[in-house]
Protein backbone atom coordinates (compact mmCIF):
# COMPACT_ATOMS: atom_id res chain seq x y z
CA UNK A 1 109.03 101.32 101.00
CA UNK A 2 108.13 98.34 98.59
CA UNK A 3 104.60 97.50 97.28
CA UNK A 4 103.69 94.34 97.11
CA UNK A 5 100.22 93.36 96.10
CA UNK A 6 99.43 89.25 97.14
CA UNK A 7 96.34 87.33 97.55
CA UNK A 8 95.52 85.49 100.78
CA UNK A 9 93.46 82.30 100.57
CA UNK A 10 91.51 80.27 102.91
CA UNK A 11 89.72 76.83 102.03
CA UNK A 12 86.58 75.61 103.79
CA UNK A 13 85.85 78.02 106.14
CA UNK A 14 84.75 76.03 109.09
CA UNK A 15 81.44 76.97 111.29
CA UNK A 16 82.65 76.70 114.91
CA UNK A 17 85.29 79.28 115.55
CA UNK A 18 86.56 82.32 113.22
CA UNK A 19 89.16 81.28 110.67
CA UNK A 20 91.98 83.51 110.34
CA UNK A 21 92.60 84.58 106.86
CA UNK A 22 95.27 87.02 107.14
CA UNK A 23 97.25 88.77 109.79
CA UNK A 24 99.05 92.33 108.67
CA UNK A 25 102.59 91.13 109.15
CA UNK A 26 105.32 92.61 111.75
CA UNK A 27 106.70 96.77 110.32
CA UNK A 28 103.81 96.46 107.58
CA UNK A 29 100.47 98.15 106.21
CA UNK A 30 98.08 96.11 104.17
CA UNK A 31 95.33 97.35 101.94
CA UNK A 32 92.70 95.06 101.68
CA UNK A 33 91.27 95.87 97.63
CA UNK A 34 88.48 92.82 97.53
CA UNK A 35 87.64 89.92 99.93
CA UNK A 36 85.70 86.63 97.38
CA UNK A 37 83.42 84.55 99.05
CA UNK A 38 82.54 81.44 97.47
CA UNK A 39 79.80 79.18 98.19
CA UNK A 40 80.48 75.81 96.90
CA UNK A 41 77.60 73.85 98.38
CA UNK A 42 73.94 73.51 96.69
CA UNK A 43 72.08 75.37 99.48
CA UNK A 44 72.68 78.74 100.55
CA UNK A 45 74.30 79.22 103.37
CA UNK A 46 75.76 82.73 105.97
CA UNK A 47 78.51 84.15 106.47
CA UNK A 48 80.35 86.71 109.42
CA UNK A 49 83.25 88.65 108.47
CA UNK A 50 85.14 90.25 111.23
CA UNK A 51 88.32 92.77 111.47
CA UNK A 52 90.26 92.65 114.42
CA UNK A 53 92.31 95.78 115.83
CA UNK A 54 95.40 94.24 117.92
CA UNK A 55 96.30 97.82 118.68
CA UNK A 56 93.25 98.49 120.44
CA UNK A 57 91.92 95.12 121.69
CA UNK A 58 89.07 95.30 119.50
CA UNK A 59 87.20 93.25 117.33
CA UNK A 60 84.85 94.78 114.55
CA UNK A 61 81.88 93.07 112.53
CA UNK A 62 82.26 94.23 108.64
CA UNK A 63 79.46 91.45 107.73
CA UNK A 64 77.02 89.54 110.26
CA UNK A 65 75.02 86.55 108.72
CA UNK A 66 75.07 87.76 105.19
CA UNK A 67 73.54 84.73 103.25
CA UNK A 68 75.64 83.51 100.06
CA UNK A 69 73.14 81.83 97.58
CA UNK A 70 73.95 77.90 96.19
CA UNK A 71 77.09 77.75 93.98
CA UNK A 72 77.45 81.77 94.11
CA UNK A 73 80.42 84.49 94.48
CA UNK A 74 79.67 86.98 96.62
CA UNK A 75 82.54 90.06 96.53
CA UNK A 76 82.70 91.96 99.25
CA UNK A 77 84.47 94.93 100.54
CA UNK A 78 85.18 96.07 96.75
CA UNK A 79 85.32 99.43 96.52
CA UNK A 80 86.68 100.38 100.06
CA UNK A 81 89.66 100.34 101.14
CA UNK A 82 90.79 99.04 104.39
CA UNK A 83 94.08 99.20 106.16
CA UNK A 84 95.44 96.99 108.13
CA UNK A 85 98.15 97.00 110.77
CA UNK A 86 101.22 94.91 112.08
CA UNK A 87 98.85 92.25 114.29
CA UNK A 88 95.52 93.18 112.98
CA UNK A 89 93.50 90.12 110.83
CA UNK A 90 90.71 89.81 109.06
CA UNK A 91 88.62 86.71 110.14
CA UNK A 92 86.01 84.35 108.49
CA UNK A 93 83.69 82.29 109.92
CA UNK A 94 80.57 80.43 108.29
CA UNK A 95 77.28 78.45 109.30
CA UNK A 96 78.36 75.44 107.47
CA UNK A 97 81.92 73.98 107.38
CA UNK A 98 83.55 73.72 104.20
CA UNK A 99 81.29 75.00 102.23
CA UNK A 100 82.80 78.20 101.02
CA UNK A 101 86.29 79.30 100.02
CA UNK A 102 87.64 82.58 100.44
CA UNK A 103 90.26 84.96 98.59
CA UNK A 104 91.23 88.32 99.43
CA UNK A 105 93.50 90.74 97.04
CA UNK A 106 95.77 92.98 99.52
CA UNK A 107 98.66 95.56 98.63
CA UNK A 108 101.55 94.84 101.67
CA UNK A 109 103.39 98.34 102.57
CA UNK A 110 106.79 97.54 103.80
């Protein structure tokens, strides 16, 4: 089995839908190690952070309208690990298109 740690990157996180920022690719684990939300805007703005399950059919809030102040990082999901299977994402969505960017450190288990 090879370790492989990556980053997974997602630029102006749009406000209608939930942008996918990473799916757990096909006979692979991921560990998610830190998800980097950045506001880029001058007003604060909110943010929804979602993990979905393909295995089960189920979709999971890990943040609901958690408000990022003007020009601020906000890290989230340091300190926990979470895995990921073959299908499952993690998805982004925010109240105000492009005005955050978003990058994720992950460990791939293949």
């Amino acid at each position: 089995m090879a370790n492989t740690f990556k980053n997974a990157a997602y630029s102006n996180v749009s406000s209608g839908s939930y942008n996918i920022l990473y799916t757990a690719p096909t006979n692979t684990r991921t560990i998610v190690l830190g998800l980097a939300l950045a506001n880029k805007t001058s007003s604060a703005v909110t943010v929804k952070v979602q993990f979905s399950d393909y295995s089960a059919g189920t979709t999971y809030q890990l943040l609901e309208d958690v408000s990022i102040p003007a020009n601020t990082t906000l890290e989230v999901l340091a300190g926990q690990k979470y895995v990921l299977e073959t299908s499952d994402s993690l998805n982004l969505q925010c109240n105000t298109g492009n005005a955050v960017d978003a990058v994720m450190g992950l460990m791939e288990i293949a």
